[in-house]
Protein backbone atom coordinates (compact mmCIF):
# COMPACT_ATOMS: atom_id res chain seq x y z
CA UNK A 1 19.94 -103.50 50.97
CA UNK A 2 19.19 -103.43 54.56
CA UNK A 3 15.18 -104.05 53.43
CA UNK A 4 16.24 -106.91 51.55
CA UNK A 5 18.33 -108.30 54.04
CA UNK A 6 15.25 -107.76 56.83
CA UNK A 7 12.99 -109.08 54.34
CA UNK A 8 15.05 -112.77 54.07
CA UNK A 9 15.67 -112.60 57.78
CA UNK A 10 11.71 -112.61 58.25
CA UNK A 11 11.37 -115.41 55.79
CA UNK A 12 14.23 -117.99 56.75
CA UNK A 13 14.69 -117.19 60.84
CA UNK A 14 12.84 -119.59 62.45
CA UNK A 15 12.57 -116.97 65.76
CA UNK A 16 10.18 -115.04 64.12
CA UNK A 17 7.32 -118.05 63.98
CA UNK A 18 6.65 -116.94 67.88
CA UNK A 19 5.14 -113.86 66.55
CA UNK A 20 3.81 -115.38 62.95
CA UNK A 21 2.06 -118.41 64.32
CA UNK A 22 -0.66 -116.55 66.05
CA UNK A 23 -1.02 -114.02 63.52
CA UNK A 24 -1.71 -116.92 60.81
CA UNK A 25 -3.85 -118.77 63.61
CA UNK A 26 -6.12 -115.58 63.85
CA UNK A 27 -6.43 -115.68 60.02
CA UNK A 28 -7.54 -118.88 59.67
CA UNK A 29 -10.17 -118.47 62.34
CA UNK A 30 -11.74 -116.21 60.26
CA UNK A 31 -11.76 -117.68 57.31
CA UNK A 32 -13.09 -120.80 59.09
CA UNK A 33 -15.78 -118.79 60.28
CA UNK A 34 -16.41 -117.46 56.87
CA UNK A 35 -16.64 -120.82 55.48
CA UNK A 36 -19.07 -122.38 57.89
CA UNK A 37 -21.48 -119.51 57.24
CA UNK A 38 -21.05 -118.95 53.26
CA UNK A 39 -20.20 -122.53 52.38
CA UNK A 40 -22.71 -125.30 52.35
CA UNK A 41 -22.53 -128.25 54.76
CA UNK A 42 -22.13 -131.81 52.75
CA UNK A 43 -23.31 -134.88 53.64
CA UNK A 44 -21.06 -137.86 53.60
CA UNK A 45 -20.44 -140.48 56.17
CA UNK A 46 -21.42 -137.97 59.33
CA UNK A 47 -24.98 -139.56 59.17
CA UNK A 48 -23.90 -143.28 59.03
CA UNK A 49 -21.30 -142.22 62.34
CA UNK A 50 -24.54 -141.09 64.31
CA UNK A 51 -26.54 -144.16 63.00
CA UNK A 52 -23.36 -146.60 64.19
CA UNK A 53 -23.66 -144.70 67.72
CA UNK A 54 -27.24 -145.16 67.89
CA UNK A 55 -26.85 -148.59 67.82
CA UNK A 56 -23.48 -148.75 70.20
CA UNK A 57 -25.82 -146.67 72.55
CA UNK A 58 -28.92 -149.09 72.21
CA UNK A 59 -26.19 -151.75 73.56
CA UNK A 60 -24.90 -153.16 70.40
CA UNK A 61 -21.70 -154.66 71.67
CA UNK A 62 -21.02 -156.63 68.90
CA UNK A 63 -18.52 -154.91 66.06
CA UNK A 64 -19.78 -156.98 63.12
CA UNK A 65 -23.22 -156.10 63.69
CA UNK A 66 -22.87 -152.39 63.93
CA UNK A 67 -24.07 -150.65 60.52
CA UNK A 68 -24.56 -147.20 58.96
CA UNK A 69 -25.90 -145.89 55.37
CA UNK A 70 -22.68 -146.37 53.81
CA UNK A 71 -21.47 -149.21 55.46
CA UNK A 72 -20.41 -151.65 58.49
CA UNK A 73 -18.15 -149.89 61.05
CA UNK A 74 -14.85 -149.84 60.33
CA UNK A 75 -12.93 -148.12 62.62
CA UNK A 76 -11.61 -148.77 66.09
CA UNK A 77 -13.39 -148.25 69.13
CA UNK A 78 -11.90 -144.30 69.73
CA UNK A 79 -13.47 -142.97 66.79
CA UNK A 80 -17.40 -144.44 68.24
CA UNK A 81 -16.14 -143.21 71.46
CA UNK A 82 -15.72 -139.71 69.97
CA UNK A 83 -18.54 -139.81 67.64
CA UNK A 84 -20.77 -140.63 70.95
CA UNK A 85 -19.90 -137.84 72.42
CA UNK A 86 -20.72 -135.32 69.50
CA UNK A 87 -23.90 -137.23 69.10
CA UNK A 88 -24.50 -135.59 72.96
CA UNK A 89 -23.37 -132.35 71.81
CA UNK A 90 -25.31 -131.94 68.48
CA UNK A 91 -28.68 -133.37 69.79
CA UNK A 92 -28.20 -136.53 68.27
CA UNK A 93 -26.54 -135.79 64.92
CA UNK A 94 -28.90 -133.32 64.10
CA UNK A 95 -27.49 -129.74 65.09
CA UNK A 96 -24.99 -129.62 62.06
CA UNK A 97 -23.60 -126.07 63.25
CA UNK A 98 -22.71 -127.21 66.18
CA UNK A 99 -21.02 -129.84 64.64
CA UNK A 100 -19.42 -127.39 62.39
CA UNK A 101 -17.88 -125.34 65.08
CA UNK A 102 -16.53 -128.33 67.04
CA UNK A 103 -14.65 -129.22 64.32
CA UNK A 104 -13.29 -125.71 63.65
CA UNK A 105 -12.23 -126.03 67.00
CA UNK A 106 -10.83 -129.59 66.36
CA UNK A 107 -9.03 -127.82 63.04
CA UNK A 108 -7.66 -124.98 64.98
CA UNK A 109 -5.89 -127.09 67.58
CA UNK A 110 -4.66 -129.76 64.77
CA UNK A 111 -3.08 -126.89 63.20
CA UNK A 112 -1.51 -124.87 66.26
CA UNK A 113 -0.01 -128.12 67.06
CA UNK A 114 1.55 -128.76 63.74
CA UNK A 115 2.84 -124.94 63.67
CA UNK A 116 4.17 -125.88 67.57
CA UNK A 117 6.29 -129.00 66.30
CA UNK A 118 7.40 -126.96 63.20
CA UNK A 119 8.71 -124.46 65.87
CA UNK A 120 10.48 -127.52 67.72
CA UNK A 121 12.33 -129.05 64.91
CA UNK A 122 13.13 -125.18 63.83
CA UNK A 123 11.23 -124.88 60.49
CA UNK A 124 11.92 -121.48 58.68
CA UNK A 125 8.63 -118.75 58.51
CA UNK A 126 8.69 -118.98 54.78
CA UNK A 127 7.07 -122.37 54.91
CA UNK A 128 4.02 -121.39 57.71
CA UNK A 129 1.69 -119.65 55.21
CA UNK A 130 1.47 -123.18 53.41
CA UNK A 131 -0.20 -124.70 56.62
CA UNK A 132 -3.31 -122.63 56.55
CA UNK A 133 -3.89 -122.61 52.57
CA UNK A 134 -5.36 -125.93 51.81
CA UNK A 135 -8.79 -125.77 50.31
CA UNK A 136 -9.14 -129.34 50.74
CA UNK A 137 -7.89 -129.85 54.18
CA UNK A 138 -10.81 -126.91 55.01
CA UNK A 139 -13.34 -128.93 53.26
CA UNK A 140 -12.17 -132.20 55.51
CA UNK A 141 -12.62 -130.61 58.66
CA UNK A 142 -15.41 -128.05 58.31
CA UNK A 143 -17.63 -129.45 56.07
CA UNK A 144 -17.29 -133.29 55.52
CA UNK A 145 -16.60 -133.80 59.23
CA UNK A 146 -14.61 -136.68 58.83
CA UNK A 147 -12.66 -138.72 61.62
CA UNK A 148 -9.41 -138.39 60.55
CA UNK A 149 -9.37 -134.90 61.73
CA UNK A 150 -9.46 -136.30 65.29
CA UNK A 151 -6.29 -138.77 64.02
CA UNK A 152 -3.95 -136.54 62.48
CA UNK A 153 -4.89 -134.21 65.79
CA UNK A 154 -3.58 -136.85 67.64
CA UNK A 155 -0.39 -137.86 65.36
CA UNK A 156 1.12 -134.10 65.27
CA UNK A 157 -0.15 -133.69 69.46
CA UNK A 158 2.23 -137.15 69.57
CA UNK A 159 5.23 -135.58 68.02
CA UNK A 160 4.94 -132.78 69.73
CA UNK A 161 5.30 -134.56 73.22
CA UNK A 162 8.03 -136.66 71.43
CA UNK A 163 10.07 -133.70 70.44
CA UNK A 164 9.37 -132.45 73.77
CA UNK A 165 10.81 -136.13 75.13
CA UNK A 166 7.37 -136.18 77.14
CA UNK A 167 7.81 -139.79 75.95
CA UNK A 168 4.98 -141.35 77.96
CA UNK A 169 1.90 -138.79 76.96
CA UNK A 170 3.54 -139.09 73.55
CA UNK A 171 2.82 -142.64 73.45
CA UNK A 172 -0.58 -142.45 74.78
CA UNK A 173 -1.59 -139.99 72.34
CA UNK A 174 -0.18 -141.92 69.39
CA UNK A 175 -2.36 -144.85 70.56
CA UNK A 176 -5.17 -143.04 71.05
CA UNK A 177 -4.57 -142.16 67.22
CA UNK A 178 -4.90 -145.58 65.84
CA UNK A 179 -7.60 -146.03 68.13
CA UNK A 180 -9.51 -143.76 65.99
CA UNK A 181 -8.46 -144.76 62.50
CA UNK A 182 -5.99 -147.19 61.57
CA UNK A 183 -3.62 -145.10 58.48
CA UNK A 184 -1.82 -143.71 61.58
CA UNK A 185 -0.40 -146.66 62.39
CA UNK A 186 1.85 -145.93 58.86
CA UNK A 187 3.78 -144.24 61.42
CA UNK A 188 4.61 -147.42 63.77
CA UNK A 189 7.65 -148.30 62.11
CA UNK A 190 9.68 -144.72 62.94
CA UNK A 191 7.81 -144.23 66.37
CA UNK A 192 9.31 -147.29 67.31
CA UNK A 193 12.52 -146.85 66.08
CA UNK A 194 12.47 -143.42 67.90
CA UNK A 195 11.64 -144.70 71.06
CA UNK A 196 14.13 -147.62 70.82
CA UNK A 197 17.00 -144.98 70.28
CA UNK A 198 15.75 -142.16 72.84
CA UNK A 199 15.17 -144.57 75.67
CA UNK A 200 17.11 -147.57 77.14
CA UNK A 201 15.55 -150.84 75.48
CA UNK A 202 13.85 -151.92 78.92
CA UNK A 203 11.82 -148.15 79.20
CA UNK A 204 11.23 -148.30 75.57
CA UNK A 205 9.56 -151.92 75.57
CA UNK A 206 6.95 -150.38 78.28
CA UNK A 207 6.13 -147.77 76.02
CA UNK A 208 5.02 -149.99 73.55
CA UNK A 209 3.19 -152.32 76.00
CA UNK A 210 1.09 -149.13 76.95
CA UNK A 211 0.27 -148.44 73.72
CA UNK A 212 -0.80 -152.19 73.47
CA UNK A 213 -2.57 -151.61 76.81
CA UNK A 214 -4.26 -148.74 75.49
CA UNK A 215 -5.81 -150.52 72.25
CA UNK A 216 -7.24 -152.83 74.53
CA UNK A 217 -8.89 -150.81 77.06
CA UNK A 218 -10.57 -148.83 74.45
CA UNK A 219 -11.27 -152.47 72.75
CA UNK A 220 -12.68 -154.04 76.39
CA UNK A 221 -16.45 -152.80 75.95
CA UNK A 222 -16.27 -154.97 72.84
CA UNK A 223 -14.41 -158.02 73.33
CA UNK A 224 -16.39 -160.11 74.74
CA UNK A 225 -19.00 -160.21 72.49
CA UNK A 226 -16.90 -160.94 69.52
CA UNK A 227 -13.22 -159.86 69.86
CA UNK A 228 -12.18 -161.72 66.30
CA UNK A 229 -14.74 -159.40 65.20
CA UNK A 230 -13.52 -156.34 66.79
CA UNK A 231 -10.34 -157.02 65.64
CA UNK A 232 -11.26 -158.08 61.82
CA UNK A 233 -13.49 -154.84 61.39
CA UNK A 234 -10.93 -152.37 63.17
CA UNK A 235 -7.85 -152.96 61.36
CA UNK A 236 -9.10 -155.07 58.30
CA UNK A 237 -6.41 -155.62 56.16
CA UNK A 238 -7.82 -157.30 53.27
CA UNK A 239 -10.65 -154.36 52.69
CA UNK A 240 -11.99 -154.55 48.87
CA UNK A 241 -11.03 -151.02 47.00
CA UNK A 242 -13.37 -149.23 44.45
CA UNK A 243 -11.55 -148.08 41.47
CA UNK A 244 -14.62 -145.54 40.94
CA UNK A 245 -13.11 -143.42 44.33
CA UNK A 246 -9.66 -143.52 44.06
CA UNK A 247 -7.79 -140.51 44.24
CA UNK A 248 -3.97 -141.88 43.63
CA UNK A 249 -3.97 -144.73 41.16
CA UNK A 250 -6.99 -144.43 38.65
CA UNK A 251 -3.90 -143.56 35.53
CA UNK A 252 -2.74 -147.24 35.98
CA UNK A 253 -6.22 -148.61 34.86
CA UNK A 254 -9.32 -150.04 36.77
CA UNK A 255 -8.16 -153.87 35.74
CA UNK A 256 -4.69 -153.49 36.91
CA UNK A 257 -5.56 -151.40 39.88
CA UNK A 258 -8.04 -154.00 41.45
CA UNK A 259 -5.50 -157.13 40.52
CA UNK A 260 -4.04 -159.19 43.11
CA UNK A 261 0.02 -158.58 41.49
CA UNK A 262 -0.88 -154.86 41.86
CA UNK A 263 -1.98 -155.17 45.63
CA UNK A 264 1.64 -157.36 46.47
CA UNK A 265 3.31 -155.19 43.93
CA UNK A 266 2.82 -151.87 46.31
CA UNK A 267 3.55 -153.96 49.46
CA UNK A 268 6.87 -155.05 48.02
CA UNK A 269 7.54 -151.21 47.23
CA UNK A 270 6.63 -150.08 50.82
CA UNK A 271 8.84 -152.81 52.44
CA UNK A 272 11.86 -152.05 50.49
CA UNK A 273 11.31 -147.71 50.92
CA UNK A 274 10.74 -148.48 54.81
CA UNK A 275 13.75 -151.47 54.90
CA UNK A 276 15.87 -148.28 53.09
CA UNK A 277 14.88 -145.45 55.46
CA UNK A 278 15.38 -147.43 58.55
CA UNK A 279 19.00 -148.82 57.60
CA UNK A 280 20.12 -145.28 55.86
CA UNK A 281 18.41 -142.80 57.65
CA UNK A 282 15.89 -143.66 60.98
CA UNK A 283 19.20 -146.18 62.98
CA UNK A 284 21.50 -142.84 62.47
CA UNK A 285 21.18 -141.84 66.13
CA UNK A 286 22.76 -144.53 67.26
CA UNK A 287 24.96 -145.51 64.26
CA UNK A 288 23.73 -148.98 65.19
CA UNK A 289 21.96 -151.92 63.15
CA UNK A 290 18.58 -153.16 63.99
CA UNK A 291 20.11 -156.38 65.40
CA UNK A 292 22.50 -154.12 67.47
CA UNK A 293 19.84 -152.20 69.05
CA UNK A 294 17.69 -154.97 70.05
CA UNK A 295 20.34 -156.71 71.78
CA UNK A 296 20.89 -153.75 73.64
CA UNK A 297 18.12 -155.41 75.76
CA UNK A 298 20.96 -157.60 77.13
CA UNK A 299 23.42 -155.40 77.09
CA UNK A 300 22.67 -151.96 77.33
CA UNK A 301 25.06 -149.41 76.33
CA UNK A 302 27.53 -147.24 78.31
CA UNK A 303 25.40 -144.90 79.75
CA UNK A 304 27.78 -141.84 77.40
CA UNK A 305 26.87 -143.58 74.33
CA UNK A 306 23.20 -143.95 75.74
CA UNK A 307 23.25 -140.79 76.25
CA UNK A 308 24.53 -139.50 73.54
CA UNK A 309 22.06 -141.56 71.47
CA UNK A 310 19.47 -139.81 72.98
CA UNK A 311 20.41 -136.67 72.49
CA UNK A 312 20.82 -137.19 68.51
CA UNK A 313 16.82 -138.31 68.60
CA UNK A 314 16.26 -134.59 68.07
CA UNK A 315 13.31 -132.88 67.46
CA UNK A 316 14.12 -132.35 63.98
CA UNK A 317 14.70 -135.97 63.04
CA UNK A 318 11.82 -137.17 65.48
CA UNK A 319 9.29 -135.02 63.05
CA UNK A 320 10.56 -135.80 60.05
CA UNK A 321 11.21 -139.39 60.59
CA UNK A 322 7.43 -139.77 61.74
CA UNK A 323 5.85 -137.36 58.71
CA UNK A 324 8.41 -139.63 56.26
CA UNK A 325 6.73 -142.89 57.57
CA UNK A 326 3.70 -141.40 56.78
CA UNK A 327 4.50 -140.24 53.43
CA UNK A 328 5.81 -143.62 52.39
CA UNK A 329 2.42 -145.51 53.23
CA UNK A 330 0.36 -142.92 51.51
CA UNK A 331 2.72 -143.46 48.28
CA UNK A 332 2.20 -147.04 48.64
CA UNK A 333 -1.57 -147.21 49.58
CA UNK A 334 -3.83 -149.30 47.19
CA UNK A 335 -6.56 -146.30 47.39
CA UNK A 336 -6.01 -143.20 49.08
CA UNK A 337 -9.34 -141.23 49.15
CA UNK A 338 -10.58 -137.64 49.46
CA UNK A 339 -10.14 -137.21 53.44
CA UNK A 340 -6.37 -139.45 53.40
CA UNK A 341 -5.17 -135.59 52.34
CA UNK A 342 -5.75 -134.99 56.22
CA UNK A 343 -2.20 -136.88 56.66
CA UNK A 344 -0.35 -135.51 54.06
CA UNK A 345 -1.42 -131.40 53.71
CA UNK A 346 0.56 -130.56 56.76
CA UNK A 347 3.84 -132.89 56.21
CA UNK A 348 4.55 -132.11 52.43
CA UNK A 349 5.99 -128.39 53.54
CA UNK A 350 8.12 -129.73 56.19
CA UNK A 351 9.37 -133.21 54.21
CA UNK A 352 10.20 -130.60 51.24
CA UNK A 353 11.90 -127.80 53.38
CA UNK A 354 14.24 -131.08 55.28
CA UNK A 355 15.29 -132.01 51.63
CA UNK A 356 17.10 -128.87 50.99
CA UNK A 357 14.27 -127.90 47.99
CA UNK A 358 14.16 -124.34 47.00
CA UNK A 359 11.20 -122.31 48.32
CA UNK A 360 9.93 -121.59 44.62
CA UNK A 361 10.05 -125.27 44.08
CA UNK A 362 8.39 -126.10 47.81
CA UNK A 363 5.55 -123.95 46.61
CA UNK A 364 5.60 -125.14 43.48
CA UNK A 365 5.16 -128.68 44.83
CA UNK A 366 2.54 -127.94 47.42
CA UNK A 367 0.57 -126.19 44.78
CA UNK A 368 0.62 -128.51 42.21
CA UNK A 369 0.09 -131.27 45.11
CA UNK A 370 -2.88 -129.01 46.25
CA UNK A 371 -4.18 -128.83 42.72
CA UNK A 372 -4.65 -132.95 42.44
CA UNK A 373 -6.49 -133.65 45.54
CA UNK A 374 -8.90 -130.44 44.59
CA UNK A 375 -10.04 -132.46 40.95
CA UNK A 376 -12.73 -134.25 41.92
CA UNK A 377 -13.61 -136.88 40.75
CA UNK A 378 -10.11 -137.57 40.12
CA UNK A 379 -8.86 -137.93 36.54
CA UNK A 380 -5.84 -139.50 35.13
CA UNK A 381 -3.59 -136.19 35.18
CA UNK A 382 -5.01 -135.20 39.25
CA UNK A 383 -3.93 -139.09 40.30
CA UNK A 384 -0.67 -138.79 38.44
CA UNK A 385 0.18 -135.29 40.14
CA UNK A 386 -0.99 -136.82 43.70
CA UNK A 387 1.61 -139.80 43.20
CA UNK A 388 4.30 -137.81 41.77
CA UNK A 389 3.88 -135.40 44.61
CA UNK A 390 4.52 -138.01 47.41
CA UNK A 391 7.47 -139.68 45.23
CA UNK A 392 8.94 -136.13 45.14
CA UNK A 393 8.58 -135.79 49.05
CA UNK A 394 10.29 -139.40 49.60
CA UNK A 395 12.40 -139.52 47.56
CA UNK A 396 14.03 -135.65 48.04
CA UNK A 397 13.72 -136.10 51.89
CA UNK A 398 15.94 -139.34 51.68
CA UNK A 399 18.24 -137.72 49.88
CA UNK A 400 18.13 -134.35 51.44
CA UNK A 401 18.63 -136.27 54.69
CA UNK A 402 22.09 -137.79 53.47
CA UNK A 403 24.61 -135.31 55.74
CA UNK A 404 22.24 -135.23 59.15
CA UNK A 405 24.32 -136.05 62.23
CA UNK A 406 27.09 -136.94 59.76
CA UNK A 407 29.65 -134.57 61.85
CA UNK A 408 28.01 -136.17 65.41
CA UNK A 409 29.77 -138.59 67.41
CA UNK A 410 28.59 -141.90 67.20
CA UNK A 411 26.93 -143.93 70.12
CA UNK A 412 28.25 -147.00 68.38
CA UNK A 413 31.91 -146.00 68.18
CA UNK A 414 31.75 -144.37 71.89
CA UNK A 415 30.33 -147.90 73.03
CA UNK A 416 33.50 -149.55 70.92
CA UNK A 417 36.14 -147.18 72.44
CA UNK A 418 34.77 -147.77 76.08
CA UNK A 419 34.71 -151.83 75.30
CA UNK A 420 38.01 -151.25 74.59
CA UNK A 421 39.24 -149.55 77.06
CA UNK A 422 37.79 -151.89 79.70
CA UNK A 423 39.97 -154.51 77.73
């Protein structure tokens, strides 16, 4: 009995992920190594990347003009800025191993930092292993060397200066993830619902005008060439999808998935999931309406119930309200393909341990999850398992989430009492 009851201790207490992150970090720098020399390198877009920063670096200034194999760039300004300097690094593109290695680097740290905000919001050992499993996520980083390995770097470094209420690197860093690829702006809606509850309106509003300020230093090189252009070709929102690469929506039929009622139907969906979270679950710090908080910009709250507000923006709910955001655009994205998996691998254990699943069924779901975006090219049963996956995650998590801070004071009421004592 007393094995047993070591045995669940080292599974479920989260104090002994000091001692199992490092151990699991150490693994999967070996078997990183291991796949960079036994695994071919593929080619994808990492050609048409070096091509775009041959031309940035020839003095191409103008967004609309700036091409590759597969394509016009499409990305913001961060991602050429990163890409320029492994073109440096790699002589010119064309040291692949090199390349390789950076990017096990870049995979290393994206992953230390996910285990660190695990350890922050007090995730449970049992659910670590899962972090350093995915064949896919491998494949991303090490050999497809794709740039949302620098983004979701970024979004988990974000968090973790979040849940360490570092509130002004956190900021920078999330902006410096959309300026490499757009999807991580899925997260907007919680980070600013975060920052609007952990900080006093006037300190939150100038953490969004960095973030503004940062999009348009990176932007400046650019603008003046053709800033419509910048803009148009850095966040496009009316891109054209391929039904021939979709991972998450090829069962509903290439006719209905390329149709204009499908496109508004999914936009309807992810407005009323994110309208749901953020008047159920994301306003729960501070017990107040959206309405309420912004006119806290007039009149700010006691400085208790500020407090206090502050205090229930915990590392727990910062992570999962971010990872939840995330998971909720994925679910509703027209096309999600291969290297999208970068934003959802390391969230799915986390969402699924915050809704209260079993771990059977948390493995169960991250395997069967795992299996779907490893079918390629995707069938109708792969697409149907990647969609039910994230519905599973959404939909658990928001109810899971029901009880948090249910037994926690409420800024709102300790605002009322105060108003009326005053009276």
């Amino acid at each position: 009995m007393d094995l047993y009851h070591q045995a669940i201790d080292l599974a479920s207490n989260p104090k002994h992920t000091r001692w199992l992150s490092p151990l699991l970090l150490l693994a999967d720098a070996v078997f990183c190594a291991l796949i960079i020399w036994k695994i071919p390198y593929t080619e994808i877009d990492w050609r048409a990347y070096i091509q775009q920063v041959e031309q940035y670096r020839n003095g191409e200034r103008d967004y609309t003009l700036i091409k590759g194999d597969t394509g016009p760039l499409v990305y913001p300004a961060a991602h050429l800025f990163i890409y320029n300097a492994l073109y440096l690094i790699t002589d010119k593109g064309a040291d692949i191993f090199i390349a390789q290695c950076t990017f096990a680097v870049v995979y290393l740290g994206a992953v230390s930092m996910a285990m660190a905000c695990y350890r922050m919001a007090k995730a449970p050992p049992y659910i670590f292993p899962l972090l350093i499993l995915s064949k896919r996520l491998h494949s991303l980083f090490l050999l497809r060397l794709f740039n949302d390995c620098f983004a979701i770097l970024a979004l988990f470094t974000a968090i973790y200066f979040y849940q360490r209420r570092i509130w002004t690197v956190g900021s920078v860093v999330y902006s410096f993830g959309v300026g490499i690829k757009m999807s991580v702006l899925l997260a907007a809606p919680a980070v600013g619902l975060i920052l609007l509850q952990a900080l006093p309106f006037n300190r939150a509003m100038n953490a969004v005008f960095l973030m503004a300020q940062i999009q348009i230093t990176l932007a400046f090189p650019f603008l003046p060439a053709n800033a419509k252009g910048y803009l148009a070709r850095s966040f496009e929102l009316t891109r054209q999808f391929l039904f021939k690469w979709t991972v998450n929506w090829r069962f509903v039929g290439e006719e209905r998935f390329l149709s204009r009622e499908f496109a508004i139907t999914l936009i309807a969906v992810h407005l009323a999931l994110l309208s749901t979270f953020v008047l159920t679950r994301w306003t729960r710090p501070s017990g107040l309406s959206i309405p309420a908080l912004i006119s806290t910009a007039i009149k700010p709250l006691p400085p208790k119930a500020q407090q206090l507000m502050s205090i229930n923006v915990s590392p727990s709910f910062i992570m999962t309200s971010i990872l939840n955001s995330m998971a909720i655009g994925m679910l509703c994205a027209r096309s999600l393909h291969y290297q999208f998996y970068a934003y959802i691998a390391w969230s799915t254990p986390f969402l699924l341990w915050k809704a209260g699943l079993h771990p059977i069924f948390i493995y169960a779901v991250w395997g069967a999850q795992e299996w779907g975006w490893n079918v390629y090219p995707s069938t109708d049963a792969s697409s149907i398992m990647v969609v039910g996956c994230l519905v599973v995650q959404v939909l658990s998590v928001w109810w899971g989430t029901r009880d948090d801070l249910a037994d926690v004071a409420s800024p709102a009421d300790i605002a009322g009492e105060e108003k009326e004592h005053d009276e």
